[in-house]
PDB file of N, CA and C in Angstrom:
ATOM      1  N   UNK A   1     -49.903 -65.128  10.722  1.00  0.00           N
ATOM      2  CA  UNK A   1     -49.531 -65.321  12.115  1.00  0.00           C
ATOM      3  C   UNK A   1     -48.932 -64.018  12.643  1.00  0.00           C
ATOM      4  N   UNK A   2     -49.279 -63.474  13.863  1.00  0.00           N
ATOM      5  CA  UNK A   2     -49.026 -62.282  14.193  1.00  0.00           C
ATOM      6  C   UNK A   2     -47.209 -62.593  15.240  1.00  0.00           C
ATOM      7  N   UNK A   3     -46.855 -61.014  14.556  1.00  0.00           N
ATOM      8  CA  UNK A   3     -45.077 -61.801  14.959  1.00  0.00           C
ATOM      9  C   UNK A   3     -44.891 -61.747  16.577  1.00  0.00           C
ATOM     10  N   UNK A   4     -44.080 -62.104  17.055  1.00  0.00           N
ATOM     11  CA  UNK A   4     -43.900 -62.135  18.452  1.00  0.00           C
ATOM     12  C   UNK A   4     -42.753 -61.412  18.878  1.00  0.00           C
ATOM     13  N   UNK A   5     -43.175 -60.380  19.763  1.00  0.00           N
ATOM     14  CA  UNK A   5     -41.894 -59.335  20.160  1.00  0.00           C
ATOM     15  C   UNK A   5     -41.152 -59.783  21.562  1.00  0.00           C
ATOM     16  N   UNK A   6     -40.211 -58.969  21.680  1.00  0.00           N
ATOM     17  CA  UNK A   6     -39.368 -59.829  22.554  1.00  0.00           C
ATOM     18  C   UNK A   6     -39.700 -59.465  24.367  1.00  0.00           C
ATOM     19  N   UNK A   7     -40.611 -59.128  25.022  1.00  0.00           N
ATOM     20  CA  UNK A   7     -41.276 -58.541  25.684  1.00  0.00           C
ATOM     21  C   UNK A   7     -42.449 -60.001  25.951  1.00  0.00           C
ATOM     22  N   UNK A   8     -43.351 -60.052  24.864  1.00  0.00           N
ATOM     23  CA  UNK A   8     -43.955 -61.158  24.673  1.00  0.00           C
ATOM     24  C   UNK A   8     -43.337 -62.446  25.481  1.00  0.00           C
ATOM     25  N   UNK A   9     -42.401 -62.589  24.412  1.00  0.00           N
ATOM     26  CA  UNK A   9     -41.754 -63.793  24.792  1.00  0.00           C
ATOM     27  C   UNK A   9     -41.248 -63.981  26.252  1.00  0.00           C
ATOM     28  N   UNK A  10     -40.500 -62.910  26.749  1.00  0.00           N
ATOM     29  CA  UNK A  10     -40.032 -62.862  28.238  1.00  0.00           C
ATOM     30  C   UNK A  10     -40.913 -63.023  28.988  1.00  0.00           C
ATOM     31  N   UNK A  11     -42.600 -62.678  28.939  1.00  0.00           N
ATOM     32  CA  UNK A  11     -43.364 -62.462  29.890  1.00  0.00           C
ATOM     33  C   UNK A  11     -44.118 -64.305  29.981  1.00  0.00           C
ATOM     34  N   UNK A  12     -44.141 -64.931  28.710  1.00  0.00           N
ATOM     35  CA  UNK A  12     -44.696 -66.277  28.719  1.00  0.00           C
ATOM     36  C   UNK A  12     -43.484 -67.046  29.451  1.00  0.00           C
ATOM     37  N   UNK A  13     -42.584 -66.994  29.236  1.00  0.00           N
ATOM     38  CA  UNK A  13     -41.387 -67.604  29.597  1.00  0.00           C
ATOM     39  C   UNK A  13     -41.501 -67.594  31.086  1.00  0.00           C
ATOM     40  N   UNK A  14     -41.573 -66.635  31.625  1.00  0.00           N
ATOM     41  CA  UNK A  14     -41.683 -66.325  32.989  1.00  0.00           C
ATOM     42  C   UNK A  14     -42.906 -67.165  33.670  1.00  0.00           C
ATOM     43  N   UNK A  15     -43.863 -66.911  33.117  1.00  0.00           N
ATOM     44  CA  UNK A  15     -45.094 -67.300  33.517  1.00  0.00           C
ATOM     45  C   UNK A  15     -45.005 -69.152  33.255  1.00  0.00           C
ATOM     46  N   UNK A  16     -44.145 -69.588  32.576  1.00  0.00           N
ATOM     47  CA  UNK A  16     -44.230 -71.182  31.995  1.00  0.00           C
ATOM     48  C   UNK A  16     -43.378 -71.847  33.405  1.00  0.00           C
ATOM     49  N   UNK A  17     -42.154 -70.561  33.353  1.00  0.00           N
ATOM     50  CA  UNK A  17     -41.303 -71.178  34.868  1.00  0.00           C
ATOM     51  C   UNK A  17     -42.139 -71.044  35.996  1.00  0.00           C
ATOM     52  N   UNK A  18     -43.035 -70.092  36.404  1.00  0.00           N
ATOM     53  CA  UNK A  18     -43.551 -70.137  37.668  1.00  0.00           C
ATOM     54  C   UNK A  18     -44.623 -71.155  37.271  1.00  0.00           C
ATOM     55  N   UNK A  19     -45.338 -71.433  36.088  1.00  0.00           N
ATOM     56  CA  UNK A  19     -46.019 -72.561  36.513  1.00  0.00           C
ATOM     57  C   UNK A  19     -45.533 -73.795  36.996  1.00  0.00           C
ATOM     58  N   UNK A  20     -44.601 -74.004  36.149  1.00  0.00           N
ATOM     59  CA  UNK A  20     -43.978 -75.451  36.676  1.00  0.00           C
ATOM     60  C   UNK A  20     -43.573 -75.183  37.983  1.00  0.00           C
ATOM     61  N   UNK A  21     -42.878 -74.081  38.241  1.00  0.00           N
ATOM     62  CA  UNK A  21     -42.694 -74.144  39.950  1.00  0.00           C
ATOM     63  C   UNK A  21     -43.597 -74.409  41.334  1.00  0.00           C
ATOM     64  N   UNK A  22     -45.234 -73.853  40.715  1.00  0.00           N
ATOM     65  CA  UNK A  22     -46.609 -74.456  41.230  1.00  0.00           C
ATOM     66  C   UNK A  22     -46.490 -75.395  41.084  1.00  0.00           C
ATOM     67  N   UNK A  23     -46.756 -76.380  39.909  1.00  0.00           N
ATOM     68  CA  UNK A  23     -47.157 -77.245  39.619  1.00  0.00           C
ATOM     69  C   UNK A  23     -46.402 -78.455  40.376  1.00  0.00           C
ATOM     70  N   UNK A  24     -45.032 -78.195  40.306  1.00  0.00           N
ATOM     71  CA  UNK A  24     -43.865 -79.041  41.273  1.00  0.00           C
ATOM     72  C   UNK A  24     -44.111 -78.795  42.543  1.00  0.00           C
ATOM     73  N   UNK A  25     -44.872 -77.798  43.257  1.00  0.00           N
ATOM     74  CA  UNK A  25     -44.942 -77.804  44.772  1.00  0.00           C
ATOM     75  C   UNK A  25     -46.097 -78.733  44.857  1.00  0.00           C
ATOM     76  N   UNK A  26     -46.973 -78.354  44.205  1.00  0.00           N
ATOM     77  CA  UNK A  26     -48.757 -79.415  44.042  1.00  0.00           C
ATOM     78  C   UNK A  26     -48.138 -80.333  44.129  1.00  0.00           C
ATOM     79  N   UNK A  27     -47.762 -81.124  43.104  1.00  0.00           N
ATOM     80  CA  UNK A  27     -47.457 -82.868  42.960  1.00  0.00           C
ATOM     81  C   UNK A  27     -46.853 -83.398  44.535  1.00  0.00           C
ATOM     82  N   UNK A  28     -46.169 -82.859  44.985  1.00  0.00           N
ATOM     83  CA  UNK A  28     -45.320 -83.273  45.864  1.00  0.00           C
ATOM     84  C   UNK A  28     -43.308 -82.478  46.210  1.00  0.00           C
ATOM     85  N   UNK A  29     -43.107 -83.285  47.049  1.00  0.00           N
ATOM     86  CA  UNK A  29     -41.991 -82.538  47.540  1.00  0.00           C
ATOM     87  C   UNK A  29     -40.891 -83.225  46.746  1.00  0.00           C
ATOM     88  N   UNK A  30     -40.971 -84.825  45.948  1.00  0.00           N
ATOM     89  CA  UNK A  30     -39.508 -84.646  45.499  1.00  0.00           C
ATOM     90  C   UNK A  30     -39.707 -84.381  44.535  1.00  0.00           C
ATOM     91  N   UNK A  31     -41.029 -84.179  43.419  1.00  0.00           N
ATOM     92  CA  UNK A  31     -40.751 -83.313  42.587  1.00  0.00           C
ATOM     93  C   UNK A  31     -40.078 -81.390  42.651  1.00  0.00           C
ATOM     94  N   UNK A  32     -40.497 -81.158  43.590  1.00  0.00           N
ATOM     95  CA  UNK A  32     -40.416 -79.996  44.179  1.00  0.00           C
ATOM     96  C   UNK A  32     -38.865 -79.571  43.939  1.00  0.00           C
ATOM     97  N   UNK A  33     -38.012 -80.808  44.978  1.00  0.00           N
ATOM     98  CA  UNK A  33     -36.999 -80.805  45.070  1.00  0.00           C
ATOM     99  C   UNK A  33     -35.977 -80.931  43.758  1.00  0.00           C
ATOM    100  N   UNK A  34     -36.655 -81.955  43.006  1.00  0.00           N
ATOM    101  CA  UNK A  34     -36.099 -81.744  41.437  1.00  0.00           C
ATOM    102  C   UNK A  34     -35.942 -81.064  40.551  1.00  0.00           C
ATOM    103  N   UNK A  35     -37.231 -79.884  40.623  1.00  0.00           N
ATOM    104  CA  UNK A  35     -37.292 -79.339  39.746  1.00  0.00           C
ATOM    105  C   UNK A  35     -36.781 -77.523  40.287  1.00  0.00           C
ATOM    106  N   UNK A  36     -36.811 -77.156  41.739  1.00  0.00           N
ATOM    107  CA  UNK A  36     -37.149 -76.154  41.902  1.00  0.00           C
ATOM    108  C   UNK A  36     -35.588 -75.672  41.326  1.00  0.00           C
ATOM    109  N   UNK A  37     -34.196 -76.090  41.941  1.00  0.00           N
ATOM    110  CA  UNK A  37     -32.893 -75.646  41.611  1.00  0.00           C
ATOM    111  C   UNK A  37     -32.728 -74.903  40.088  1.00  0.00           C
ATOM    112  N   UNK A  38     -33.347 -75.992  39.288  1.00  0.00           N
ATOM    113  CA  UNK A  38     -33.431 -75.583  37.745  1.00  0.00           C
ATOM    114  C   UNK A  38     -34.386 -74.451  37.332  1.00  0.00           C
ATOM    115  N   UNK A  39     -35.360 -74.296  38.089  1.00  0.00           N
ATOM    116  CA  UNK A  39     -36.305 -72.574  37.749  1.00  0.00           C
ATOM    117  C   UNK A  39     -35.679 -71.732  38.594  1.00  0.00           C
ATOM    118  N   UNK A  40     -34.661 -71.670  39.795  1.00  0.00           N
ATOM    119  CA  UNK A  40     -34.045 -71.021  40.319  1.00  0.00           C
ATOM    120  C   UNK A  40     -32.912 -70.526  39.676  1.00  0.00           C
ATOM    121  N   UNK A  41     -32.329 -71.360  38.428  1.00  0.00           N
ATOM    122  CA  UNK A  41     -31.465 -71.072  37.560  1.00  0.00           C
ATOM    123  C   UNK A  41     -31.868 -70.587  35.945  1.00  0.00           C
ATOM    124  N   UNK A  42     -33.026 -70.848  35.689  1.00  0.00           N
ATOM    125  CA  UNK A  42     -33.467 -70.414  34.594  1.00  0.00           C
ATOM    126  C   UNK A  42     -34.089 -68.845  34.258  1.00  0.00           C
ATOM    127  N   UNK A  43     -34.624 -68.438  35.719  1.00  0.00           N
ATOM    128  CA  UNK A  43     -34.994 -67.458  35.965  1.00  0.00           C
ATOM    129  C   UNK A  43     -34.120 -66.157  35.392  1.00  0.00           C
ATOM    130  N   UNK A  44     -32.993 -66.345  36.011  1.00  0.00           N
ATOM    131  CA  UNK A  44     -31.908 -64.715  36.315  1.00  0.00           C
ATOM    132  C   UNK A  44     -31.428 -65.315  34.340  1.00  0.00           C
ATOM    133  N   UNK A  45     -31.341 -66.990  34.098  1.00  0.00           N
ATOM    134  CA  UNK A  45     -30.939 -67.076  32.497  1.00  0.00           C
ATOM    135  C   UNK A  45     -31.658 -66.424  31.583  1.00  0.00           C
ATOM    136  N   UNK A  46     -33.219 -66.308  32.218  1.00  0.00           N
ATOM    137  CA  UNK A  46     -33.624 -65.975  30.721  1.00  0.00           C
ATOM    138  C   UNK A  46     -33.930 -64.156  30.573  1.00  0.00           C
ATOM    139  N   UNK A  47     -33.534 -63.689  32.295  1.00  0.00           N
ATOM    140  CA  UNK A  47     -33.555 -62.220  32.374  1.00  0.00           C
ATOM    141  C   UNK A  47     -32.129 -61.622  31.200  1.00  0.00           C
ATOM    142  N   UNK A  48     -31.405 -62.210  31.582  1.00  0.00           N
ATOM    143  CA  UNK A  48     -29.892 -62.155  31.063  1.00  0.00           C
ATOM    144  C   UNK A  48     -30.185 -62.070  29.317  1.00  0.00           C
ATOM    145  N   UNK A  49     -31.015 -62.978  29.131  1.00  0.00           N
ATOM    146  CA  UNK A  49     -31.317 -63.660  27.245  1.00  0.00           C
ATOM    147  C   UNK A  49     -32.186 -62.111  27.138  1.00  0.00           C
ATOM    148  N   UNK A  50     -32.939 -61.901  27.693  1.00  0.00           N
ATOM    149  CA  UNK A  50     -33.667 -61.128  27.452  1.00  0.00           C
ATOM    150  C   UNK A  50     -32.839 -59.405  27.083  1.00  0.00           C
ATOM    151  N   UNK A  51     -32.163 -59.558  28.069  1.00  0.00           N
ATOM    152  CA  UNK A  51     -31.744 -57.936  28.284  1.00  0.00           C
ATOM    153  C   UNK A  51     -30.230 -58.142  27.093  1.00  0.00           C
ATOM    154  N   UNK A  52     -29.710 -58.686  26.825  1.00  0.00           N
ATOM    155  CA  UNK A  52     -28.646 -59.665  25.649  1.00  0.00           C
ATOM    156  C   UNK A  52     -29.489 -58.949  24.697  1.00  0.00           C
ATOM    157  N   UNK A  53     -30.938 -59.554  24.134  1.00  0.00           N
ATOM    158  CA  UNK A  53     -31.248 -59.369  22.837  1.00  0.00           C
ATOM    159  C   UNK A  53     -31.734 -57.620  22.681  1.00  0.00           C
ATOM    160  N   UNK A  54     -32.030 -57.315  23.613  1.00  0.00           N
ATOM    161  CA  UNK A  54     -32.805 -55.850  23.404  1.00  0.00           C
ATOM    162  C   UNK A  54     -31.354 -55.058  23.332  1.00  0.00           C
ATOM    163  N   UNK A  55     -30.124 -55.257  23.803  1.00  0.00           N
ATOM    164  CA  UNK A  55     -28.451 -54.970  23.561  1.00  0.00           C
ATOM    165  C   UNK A  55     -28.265 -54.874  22.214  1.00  0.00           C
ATOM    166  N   UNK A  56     -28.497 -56.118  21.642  1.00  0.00           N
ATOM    167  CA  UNK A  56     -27.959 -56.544  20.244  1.00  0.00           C
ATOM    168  C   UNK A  56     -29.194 -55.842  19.553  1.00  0.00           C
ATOM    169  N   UNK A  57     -30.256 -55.501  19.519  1.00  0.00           N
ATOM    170  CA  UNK A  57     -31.017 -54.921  18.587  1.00  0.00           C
ATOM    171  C   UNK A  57     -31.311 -53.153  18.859  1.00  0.00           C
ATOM    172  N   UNK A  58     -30.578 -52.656  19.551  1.00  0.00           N
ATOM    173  CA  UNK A  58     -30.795 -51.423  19.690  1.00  0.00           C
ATOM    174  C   UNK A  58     -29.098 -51.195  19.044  1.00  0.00           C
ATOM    175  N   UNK A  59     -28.372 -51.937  19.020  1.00  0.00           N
ATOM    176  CA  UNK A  59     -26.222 -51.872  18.564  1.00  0.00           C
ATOM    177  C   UNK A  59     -26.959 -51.863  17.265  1.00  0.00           C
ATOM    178  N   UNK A  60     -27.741 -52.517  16.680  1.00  0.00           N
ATOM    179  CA  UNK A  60     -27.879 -53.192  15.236  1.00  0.00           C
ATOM    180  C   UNK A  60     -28.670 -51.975  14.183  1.00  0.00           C
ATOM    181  N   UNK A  61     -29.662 -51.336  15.402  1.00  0.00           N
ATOM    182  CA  UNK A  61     -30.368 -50.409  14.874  1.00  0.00           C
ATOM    183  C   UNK A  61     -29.299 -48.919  14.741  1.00  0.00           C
ATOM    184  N   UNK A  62     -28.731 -48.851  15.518  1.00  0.00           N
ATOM    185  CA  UNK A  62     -27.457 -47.580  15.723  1.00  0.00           C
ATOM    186  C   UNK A  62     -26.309 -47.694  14.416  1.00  0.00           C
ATOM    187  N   UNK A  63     -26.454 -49.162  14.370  1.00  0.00           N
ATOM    188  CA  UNK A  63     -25.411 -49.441  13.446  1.00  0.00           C
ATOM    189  C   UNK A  63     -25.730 -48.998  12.314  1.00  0.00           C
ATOM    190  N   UNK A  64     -27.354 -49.306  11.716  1.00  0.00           N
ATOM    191  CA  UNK A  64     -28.103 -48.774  10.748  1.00  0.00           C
ATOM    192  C   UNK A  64     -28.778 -47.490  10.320  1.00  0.00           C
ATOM    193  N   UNK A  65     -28.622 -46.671  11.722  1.00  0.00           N
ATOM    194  CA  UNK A  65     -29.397 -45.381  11.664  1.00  0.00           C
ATOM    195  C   UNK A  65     -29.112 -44.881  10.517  1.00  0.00           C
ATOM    196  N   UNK A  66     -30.319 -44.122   9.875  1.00  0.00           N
ATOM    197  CA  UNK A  66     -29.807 -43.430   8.863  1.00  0.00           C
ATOM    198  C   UNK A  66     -31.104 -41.673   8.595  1.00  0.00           C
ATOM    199  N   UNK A  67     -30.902 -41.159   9.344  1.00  0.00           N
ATOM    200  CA  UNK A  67     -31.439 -40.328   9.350  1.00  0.00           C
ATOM    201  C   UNK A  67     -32.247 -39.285   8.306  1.00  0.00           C
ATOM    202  N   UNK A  68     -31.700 -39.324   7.668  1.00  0.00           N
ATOM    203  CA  UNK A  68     -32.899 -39.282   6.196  1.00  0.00           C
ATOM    204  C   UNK A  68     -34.062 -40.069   5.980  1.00  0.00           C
ATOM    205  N   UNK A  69     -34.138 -41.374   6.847  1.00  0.00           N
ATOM    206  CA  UNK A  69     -35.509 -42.142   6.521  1.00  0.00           C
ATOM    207  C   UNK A  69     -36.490 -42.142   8.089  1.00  0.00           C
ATOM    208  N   UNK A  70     -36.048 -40.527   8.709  1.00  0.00           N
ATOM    209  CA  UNK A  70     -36.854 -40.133   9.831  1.00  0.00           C
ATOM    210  C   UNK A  70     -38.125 -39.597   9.367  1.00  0.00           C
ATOM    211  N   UNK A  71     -39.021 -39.911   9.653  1.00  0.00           N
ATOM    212  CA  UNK A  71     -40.733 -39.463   9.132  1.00  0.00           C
ATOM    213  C   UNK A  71     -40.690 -38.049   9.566  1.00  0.00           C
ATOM    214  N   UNK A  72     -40.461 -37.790  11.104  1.00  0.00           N
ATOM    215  CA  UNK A  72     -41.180 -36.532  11.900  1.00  0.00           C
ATOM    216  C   UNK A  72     -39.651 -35.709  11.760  1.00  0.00           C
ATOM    217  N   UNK A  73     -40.158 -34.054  11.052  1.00  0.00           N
ATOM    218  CA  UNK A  73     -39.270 -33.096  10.662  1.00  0.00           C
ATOM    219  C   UNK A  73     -39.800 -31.872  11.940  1.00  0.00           C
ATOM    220  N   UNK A  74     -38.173 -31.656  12.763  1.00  0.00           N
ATOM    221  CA  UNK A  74     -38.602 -30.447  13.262  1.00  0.00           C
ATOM    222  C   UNK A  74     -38.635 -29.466  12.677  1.00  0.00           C
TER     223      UNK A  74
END
């Protein structure tokens, strides 16, 4: 199974909320109304999750640097 990077994931995520946000205008208006508040809030959540993890894995990689196991020598 090919792994899934975190880029990946943000871009399906995105695309799953705007569907349902179509999909809730199609059906009708009180779905509309039900559902839209919650993709209006999930949106800026999962920008936040997103930009969080690329934080914690660039701290994690700094934390680990170790410069002797650099390939390219000037």
């Amino acid at each position: 199974m090919k792994a899934l990077k975190k880029g990946t994931v943000f871009l399906v995520g995105i695309g799953v909320l705007c569907g349902m946000y179509a999909g809730a205008a199609l059906v009708g208006e009180a779905a509309f109304a039900a559902i839209a508040p919650t993709i209006v809030v999930a949106v800026p959540m999962l920008v936040v999750a997103f930009s969080g993890a690329n934080v914690a894995d660039n701290w994690q990689r700094a934390l680990h640097y170790r410069p002797e196991l650099d390939t390219a020598k000037p």
